[in-house]
C-alpha atoms as a PDB file:
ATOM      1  CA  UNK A   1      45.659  36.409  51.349  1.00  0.00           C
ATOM      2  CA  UNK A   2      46.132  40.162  50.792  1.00  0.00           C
ATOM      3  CA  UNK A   3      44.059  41.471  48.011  1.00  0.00           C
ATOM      4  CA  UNK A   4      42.967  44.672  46.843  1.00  0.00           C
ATOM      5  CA  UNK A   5      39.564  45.055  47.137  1.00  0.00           C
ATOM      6  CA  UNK A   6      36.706  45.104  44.214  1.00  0.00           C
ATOM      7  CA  UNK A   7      35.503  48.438  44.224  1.00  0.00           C
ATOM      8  CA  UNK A   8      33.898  48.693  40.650  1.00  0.00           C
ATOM      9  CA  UNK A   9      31.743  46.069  38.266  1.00  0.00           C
ATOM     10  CA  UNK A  10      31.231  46.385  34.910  1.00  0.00           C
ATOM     11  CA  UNK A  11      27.880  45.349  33.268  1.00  0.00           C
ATOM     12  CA  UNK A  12      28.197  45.100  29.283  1.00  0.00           C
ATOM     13  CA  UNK A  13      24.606  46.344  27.682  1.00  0.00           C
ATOM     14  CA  UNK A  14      25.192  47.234  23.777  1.00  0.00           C
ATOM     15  CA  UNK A  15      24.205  44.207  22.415  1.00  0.00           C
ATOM     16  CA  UNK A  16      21.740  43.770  20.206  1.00  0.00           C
ATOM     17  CA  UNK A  17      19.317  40.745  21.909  1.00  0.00           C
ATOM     18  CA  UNK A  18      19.016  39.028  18.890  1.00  0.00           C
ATOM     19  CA  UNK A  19      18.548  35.808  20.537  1.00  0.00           C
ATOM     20  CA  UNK A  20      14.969  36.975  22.276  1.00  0.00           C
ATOM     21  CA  UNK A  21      13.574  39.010  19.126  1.00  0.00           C
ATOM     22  CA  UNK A  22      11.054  39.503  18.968  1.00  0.00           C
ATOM     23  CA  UNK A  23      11.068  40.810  22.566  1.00  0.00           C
ATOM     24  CA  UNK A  24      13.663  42.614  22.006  1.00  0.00           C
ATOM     25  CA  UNK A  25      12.659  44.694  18.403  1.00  0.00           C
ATOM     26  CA  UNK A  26      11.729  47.784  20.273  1.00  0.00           C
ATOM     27  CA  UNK A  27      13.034  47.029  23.964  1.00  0.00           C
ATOM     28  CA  UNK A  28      16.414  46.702  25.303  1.00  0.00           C
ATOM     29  CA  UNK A  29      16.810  43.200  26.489  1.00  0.00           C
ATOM     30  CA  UNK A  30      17.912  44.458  29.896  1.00  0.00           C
ATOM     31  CA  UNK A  31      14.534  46.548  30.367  1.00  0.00           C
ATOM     32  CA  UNK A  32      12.319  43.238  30.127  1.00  0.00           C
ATOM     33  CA  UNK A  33      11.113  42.750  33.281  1.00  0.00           C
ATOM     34  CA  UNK A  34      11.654  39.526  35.284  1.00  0.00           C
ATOM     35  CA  UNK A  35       9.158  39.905  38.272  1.00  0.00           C
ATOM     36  CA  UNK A  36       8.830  43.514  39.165  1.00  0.00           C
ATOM     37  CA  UNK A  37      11.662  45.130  38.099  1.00  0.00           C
ATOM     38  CA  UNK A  38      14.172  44.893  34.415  1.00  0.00           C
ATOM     39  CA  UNK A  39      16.076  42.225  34.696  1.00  0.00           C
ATOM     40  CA  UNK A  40      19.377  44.933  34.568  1.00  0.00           C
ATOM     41  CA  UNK A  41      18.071  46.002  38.033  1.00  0.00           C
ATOM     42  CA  UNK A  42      18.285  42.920  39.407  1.00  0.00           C
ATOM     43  CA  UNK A  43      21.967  42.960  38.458  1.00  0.00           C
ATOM     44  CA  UNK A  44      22.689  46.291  39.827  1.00  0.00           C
ATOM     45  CA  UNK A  45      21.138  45.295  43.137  1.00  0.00           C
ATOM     46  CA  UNK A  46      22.597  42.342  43.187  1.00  0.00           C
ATOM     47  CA  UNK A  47      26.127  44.808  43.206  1.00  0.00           C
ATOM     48  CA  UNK A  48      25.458  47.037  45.887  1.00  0.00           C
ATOM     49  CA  UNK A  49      24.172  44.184  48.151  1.00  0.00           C
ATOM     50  CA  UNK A  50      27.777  42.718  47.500  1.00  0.00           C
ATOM     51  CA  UNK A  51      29.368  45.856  48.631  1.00  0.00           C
ATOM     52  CA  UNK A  52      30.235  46.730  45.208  1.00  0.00           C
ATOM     53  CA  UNK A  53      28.690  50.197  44.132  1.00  0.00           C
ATOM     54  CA  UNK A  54      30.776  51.910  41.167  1.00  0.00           C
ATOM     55  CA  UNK A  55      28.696  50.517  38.424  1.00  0.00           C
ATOM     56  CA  UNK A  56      29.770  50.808  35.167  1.00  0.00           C
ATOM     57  CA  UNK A  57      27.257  50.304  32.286  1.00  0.00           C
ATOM     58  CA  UNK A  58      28.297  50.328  28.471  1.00  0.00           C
ATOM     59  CA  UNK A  59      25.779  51.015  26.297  1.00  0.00           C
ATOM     60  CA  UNK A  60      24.862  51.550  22.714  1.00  0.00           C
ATOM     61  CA  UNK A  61      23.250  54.363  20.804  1.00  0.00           C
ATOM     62  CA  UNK A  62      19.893  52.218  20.866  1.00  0.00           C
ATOM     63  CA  UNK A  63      19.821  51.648  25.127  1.00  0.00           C
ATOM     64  CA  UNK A  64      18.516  54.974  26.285  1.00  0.00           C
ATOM     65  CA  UNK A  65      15.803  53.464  27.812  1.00  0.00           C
ATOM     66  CA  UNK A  66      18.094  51.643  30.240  1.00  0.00           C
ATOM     67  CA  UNK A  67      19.845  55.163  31.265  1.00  0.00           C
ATOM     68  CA  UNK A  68      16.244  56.629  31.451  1.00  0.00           C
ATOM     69  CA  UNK A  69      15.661  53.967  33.749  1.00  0.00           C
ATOM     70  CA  UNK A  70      18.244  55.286  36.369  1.00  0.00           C
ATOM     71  CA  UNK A  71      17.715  58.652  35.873  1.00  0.00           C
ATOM     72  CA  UNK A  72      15.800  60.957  38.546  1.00  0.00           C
ATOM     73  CA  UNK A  73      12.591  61.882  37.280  1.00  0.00           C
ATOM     74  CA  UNK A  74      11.103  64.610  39.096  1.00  0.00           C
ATOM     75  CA  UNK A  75       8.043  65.197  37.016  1.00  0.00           C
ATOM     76  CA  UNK A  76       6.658  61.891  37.555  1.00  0.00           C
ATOM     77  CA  UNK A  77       7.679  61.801  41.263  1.00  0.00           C
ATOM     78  CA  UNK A  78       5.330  65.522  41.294  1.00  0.00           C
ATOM     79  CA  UNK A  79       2.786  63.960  39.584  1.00  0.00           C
ATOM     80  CA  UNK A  80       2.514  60.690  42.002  1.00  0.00           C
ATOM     81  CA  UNK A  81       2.875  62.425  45.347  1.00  0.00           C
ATOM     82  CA  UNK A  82       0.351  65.331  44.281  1.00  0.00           C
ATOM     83  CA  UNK A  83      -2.062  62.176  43.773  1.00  0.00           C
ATOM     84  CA  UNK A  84      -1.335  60.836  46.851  1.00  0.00           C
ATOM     85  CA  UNK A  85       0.243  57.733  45.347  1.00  0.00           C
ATOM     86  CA  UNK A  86       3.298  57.733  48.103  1.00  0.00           C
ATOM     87  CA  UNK A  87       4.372  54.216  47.261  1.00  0.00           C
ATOM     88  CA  UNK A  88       4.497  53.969  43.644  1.00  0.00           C
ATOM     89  CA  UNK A  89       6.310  57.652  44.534  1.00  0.00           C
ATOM     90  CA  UNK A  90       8.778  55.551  46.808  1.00  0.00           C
ATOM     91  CA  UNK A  91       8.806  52.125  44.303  1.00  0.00           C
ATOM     92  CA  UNK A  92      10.160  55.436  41.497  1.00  0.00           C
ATOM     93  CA  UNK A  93      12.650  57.006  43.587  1.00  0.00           C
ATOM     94  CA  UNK A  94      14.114  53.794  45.185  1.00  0.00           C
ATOM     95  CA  UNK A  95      15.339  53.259  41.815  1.00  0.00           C
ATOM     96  CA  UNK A  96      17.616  56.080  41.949  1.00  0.00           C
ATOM     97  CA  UNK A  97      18.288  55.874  45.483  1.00  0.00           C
ATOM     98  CA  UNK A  98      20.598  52.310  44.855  1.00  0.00           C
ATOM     99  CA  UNK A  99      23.612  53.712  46.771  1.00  0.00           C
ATOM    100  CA  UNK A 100      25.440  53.270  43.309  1.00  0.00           C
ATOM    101  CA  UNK A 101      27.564  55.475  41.324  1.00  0.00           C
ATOM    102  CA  UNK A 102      26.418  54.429  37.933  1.00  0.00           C
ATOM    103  CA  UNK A 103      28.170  56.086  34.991  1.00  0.00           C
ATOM    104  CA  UNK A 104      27.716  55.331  31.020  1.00  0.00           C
ATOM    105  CA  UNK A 105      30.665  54.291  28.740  1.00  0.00           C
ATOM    106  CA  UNK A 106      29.079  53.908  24.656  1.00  0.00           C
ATOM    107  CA  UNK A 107      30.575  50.542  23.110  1.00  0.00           C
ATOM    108  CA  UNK A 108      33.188  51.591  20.176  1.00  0.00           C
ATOM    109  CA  UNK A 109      35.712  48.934  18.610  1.00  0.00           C
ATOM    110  CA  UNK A 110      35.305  45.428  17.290  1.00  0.00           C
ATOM    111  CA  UNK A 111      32.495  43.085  18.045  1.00  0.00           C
ATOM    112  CA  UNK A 112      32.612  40.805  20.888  1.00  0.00           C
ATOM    113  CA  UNK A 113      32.343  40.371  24.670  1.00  0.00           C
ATOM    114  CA  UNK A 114      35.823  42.004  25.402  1.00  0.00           C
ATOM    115  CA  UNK A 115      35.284  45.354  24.044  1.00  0.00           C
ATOM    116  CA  UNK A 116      32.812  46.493  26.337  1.00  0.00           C
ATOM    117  CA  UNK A 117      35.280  45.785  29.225  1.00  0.00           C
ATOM    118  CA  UNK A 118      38.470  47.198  27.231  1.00  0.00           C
ATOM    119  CA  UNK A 119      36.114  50.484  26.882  1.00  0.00           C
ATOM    120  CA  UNK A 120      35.768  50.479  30.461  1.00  0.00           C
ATOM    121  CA  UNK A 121      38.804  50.103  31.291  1.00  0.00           C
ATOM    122  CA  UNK A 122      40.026  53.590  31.877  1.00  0.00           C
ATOM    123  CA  UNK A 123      37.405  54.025  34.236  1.00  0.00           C
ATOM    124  CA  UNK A 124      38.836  51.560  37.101  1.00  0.00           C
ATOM    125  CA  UNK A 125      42.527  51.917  36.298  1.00  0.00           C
ATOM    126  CA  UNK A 126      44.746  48.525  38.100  1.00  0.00           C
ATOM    127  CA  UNK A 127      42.333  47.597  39.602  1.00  0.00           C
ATOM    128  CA  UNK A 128      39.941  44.395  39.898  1.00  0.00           C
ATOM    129  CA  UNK A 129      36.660  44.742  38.596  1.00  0.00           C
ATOM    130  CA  UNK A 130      33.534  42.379  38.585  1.00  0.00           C
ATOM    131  CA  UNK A 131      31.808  41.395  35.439  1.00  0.00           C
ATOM    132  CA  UNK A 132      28.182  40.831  35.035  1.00  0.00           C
ATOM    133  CA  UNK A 133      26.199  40.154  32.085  1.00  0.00           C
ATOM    134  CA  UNK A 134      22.608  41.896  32.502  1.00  0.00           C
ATOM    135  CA  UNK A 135      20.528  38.972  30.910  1.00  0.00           C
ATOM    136  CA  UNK A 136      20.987  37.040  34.053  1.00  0.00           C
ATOM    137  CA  UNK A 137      19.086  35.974  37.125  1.00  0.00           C
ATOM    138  CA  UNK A 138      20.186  34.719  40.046  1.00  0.00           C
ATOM    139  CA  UNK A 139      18.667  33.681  43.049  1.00  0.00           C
ATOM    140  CA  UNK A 140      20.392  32.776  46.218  1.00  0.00           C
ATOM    141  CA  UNK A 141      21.068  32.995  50.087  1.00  0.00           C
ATOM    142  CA  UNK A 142      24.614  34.831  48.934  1.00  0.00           C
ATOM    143  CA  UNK A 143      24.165  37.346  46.154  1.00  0.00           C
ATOM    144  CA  UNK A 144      26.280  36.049  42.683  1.00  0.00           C
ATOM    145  CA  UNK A 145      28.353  38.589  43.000  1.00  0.00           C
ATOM    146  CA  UNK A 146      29.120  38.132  46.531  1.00  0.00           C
ATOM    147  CA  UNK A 147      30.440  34.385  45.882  1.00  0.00           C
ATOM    148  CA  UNK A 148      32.974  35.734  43.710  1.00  0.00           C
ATOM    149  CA  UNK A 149      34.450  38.397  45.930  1.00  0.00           C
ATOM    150  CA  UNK A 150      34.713  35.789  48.528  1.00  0.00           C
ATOM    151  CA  UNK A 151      35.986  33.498  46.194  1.00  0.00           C
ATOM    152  CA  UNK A 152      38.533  36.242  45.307  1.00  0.00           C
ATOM    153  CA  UNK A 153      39.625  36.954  48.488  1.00  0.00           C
ATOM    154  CA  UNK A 154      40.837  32.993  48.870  1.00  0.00           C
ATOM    155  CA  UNK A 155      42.512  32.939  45.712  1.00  0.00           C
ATOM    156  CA  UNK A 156      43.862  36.364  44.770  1.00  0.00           C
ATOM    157  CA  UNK A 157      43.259  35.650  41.247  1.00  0.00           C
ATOM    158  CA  UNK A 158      40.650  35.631  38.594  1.00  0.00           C
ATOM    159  CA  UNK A 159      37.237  33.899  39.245  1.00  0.00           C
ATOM    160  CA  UNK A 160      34.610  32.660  36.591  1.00  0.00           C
ATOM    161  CA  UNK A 161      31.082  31.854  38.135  1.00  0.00           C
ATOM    162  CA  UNK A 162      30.232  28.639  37.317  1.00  0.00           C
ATOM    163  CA  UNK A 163      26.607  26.094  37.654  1.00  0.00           C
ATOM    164  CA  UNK A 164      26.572  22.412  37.384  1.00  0.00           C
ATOM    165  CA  UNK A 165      25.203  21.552  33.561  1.00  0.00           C
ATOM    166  CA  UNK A 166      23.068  19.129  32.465  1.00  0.00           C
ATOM    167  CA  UNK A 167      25.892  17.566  29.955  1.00  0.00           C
ATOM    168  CA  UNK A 168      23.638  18.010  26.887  1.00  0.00           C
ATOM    169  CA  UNK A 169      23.417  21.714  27.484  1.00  0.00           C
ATOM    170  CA  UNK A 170      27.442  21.910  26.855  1.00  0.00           C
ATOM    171  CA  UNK A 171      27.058  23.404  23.241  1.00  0.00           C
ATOM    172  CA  UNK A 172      24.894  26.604  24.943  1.00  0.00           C
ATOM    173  CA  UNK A 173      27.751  27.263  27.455  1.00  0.00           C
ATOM    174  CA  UNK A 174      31.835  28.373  27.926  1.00  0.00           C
ATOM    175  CA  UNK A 175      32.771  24.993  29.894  1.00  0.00           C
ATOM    176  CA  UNK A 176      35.836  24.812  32.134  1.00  0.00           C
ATOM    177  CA  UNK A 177      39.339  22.567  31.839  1.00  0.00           C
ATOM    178  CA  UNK A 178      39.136  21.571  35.604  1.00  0.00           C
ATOM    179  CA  UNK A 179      42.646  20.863  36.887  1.00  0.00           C
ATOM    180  CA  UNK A 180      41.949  20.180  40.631  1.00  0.00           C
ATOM    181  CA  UNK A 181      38.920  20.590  43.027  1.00  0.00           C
ATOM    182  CA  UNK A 182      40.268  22.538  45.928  1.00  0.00           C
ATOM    183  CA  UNK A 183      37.206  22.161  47.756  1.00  0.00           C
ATOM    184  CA  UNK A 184      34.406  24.564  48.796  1.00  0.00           C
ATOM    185  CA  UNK A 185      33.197  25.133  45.265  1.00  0.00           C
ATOM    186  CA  UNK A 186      36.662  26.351  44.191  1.00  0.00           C
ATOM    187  CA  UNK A 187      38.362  24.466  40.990  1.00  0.00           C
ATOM    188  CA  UNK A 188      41.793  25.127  39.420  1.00  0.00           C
ATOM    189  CA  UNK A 189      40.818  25.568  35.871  1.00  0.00           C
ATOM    190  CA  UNK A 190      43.404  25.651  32.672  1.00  0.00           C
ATOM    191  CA  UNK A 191      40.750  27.612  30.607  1.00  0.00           C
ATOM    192  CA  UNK A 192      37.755  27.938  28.928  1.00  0.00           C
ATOM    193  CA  UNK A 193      36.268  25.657  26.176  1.00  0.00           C
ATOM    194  CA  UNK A 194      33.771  27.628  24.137  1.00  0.00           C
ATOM    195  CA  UNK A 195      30.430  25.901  23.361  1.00  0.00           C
ATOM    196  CA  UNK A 196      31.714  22.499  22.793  1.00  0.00           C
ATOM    197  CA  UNK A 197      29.922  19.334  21.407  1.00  0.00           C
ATOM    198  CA  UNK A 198      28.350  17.085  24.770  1.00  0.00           C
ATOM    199  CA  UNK A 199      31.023  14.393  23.550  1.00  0.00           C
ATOM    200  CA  UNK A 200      33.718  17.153  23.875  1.00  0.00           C
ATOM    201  CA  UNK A 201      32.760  18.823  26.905  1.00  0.00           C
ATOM    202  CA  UNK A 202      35.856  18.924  29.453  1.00  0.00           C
ATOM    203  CA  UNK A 203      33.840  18.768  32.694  1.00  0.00           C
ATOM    204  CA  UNK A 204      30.248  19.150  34.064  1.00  0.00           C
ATOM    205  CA  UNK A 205      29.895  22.815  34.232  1.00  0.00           C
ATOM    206  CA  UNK A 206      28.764  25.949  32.825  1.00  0.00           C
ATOM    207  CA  UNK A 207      30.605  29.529  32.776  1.00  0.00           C
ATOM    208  CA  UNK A 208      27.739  31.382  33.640  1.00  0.00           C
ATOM    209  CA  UNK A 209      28.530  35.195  33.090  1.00  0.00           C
ATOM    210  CA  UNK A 210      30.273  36.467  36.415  1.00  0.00           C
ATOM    211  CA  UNK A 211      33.672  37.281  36.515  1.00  0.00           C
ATOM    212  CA  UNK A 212      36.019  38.692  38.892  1.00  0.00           C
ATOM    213  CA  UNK A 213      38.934  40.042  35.621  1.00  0.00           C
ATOM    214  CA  UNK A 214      42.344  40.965  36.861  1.00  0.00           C
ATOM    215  CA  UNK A 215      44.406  43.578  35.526  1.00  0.00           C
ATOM    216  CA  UNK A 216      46.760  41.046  33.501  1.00  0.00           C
ATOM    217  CA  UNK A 217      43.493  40.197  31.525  1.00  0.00           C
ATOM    218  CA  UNK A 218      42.757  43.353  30.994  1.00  0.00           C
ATOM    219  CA  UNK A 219      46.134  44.169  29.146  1.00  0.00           C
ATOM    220  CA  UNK A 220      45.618  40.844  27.488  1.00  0.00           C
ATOM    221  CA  UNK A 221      42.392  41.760  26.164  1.00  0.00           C
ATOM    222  CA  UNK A 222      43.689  44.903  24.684  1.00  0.00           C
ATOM    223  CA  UNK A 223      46.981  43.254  23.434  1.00  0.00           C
ATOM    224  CA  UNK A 224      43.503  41.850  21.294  1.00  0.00           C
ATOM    225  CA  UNK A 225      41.636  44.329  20.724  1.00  0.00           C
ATOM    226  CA  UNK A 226      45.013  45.826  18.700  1.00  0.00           C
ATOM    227  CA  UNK A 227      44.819  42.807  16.887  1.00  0.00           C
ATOM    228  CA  UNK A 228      40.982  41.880  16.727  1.00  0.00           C
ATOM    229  CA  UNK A 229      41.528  41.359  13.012  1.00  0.00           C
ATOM    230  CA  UNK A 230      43.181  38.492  13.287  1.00  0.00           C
ATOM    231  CA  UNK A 231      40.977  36.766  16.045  1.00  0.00           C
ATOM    232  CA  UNK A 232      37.621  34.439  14.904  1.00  0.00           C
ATOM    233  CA  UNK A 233      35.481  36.211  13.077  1.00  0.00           C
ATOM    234  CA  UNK A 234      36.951  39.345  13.452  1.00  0.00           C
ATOM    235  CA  UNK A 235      35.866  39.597  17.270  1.00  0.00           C
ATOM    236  CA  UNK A 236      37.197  40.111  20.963  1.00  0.00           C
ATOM    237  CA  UNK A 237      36.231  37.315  23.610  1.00  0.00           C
ATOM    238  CA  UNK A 238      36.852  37.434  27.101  1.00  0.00           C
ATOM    239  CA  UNK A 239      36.845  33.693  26.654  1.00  0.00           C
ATOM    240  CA  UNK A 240      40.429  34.038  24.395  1.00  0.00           C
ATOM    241  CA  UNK A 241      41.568  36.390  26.885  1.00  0.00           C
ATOM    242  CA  UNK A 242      40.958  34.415  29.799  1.00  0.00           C
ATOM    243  CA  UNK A 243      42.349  31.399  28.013  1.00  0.00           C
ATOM    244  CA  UNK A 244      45.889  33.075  27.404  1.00  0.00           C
ATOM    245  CA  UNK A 245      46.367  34.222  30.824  1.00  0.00           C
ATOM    246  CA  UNK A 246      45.589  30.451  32.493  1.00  0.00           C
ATOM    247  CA  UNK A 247      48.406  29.416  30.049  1.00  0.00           C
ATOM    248  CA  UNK A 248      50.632  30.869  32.717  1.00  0.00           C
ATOM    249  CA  UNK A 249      48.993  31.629  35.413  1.00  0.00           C
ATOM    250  CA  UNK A 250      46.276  30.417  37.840  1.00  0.00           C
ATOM    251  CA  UNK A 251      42.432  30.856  36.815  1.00  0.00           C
ATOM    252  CA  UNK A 252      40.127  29.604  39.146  1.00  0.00           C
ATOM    253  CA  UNK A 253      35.939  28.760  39.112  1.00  0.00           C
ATOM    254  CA  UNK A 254      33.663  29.407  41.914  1.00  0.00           C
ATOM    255  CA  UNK A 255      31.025  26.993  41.628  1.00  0.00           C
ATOM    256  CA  UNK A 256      28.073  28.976  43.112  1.00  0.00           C
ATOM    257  CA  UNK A 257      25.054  28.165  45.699  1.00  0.00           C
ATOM    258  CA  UNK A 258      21.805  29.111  44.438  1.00  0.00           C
ATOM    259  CA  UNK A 259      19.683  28.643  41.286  1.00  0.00           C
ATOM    260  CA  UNK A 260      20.360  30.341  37.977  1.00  0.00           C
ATOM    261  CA  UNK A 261      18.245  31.980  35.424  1.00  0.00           C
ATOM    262  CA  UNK A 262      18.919  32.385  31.679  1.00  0.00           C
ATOM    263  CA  UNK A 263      16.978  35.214  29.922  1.00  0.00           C
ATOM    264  CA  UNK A 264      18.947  34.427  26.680  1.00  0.00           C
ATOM    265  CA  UNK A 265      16.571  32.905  24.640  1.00  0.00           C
ATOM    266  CA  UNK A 266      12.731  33.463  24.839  1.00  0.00           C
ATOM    267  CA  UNK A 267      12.024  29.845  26.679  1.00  0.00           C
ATOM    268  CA  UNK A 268      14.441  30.328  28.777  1.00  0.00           C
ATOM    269  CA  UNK A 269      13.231  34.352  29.288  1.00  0.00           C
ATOM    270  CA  UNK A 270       9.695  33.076  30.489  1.00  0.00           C
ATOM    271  CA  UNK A 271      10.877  30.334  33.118  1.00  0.00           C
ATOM    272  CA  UNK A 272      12.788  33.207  34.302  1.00  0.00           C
ATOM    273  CA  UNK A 273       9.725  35.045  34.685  1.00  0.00           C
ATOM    274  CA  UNK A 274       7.951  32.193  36.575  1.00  0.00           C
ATOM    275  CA  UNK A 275      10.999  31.735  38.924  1.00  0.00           C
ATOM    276  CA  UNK A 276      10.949  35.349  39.863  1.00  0.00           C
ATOM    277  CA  UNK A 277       7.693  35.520  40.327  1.00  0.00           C
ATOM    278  CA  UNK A 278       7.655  32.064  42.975  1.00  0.00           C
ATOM    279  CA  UNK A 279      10.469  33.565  44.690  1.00  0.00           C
ATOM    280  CA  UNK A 280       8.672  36.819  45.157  1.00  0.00           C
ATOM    281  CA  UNK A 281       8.463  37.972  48.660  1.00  0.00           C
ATOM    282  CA  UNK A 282       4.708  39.454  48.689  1.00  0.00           C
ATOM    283  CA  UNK A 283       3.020  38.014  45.876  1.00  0.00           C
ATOM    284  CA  UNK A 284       5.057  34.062  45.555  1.00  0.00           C
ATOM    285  CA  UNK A 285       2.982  32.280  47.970  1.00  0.00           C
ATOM    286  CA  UNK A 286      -0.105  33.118  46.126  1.00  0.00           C
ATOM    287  CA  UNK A 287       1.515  32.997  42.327  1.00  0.00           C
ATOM    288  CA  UNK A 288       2.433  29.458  43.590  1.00  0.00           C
ATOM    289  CA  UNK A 289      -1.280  28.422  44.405  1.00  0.00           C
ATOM    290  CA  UNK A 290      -2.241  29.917  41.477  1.00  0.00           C
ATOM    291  CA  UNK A 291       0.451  28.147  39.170  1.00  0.00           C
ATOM    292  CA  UNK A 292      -0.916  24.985  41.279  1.00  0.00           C
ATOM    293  CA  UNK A 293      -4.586  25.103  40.504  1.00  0.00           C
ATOM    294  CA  UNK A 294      -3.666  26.575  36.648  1.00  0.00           C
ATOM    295  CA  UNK A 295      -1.520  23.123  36.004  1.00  0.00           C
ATOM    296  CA  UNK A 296      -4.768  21.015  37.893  1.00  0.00           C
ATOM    297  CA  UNK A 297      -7.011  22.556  35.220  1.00  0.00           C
ATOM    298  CA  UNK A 298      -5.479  24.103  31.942  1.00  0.00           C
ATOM    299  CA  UNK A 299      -6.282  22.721  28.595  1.00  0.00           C
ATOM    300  CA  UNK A 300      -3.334  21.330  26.854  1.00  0.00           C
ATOM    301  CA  UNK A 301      -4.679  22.092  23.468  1.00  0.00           C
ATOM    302  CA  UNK A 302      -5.362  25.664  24.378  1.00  0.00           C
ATOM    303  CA  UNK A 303      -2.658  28.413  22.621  1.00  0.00           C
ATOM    304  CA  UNK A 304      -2.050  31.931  23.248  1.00  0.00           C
END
């Protein structure tokens, strides 16, 4: 199938991280590190590796520290190469040197998950454009984000990343209406049901925050954003969006191959942490010992 091509992702990063406080009081929940890097990094590498390197990022007033993260920084590059520190030097301006065009959009309109990619939208025109939340982590053979394009190239159409669930985890999640399995990880799904009860969860899997949004949805979540009063709690969801354009039209999942990390909730943060840190290429074979011989001998009554 004939597709245009995703040239252009955008990663939403004005929210507040209320779930992780208080982590996230002073620092942006996309600067907490998972391993050794922000965890909004590993998104944005996860991008270019997928061949996708206009990078939108929309921000809030309180998320400079994520643009100061991307930012050259000369002085500190003079002082580390006038100490002879070369690597850290390198480690610094590798950060900049992502071959990605990364440009800032500030959040304005009504609350929600939609209005970060409405805000964006003028930025990538009719186009298709990948969606990536930041808190994220995901570690496979096949970047995330490469899935989907793949996926999207099958199907021409929209594609939500989803993760087999453990079925009592359904009221954390957005859980798909499967319609038919189509084989190779792709399902036909009729929409999105938003953090049901386990007893009224329509299938065994979780909508994990990748999206490949076509321009229909994009008009659709504008047609909302006109109207965001009248929408739950006064907000836009991609969720409502996506669920009015399956009505009519084909929406399909790309169940991905890999493993996936929440960094939503402060539990969930730390295993994240762990994960990274196993999967490390220089320091996991000896973070696993370590973990090893820590289990053998910790004391379960001892608290940090």
């Amino acid at each position: 199938m004939s597709t245009t091509p995703i040239r252009t992702a955008v990663i939403p990063a004005a929210g507040l991280g209320t779930r992780i406080l208080p982590f996230t009081k002073a620092v942006p929940k996309e600067m907490l590190p998972i391993g050794d890097m922000p965890v909004i990094e590993h998104t944005v590498r996860e991008l270019v590796a997928s061949g996708i390197t206009d990078i939108i990022i929309v921000v809030s007033g309180r998320k400079d520290l994520v643009q100061q993260h991307f930012r050259p920084d000369e002085d500190l590059l003079l002082q580390l190469t006038t100490a002879g520190k070369d690597e850290l030097a390198a480690a610094v301006r590798a950060v900049v040197d992502l071959n990605a065009r990364i440009s800032w959009v500030y959040q304005d309109g009504p609350y929600g998950n939609g209005t970060p990619i409405v805000n964006a939208a003028s930025r990538f025109g009719d186009e298709p454009v990948m969606v990536l939340w930041p808190d994220d982590v995901f570690v496979s053979k096949v970047p995330r984000a490469q899935q989907l394009v793949d996926a999207y190239a099958i199907t021409g159409a929209p594609v939500l990343a989803l993760m087999p669930m453990n079925p009592a985890d359904a009221p954390r999640y957005g859980v798909p209406i499967v319609k038919e399995d189509q084989g190779g990880g792709r399902l036909l799904v009729s929409g999105l049901v938003e953090k049901p009860k386990v007893e009224d969860a329509p299938s065994a899997y979780a909508a994990i925050g990748g999206y490949v949004i076509t321009p229909p949805i994009i008009a659709e979540l504008e047609r909302q954003t006109h109207r965001w009063h009248e929408h739950r709690n006064g907000e836009v969801y991609l969720t409502d969006a996506i669920n009015a354009y399956a009505a009519t039209s084909p929406v399909f999942g790309q169940v991905l191959e890999g493993t996936w990390w929440d960094t939503g909730s402060r539990l969930d943060y730390l295993k994240a942490q762990i994960a990274a840190a196993f999967a490390h290429r220089e320091f996991g074979p000896e973070l696993r010992r370590f973990a090893f011989d820590l289990g053998a001998h910790a004391d379960p009554e001892a608290t940090i």
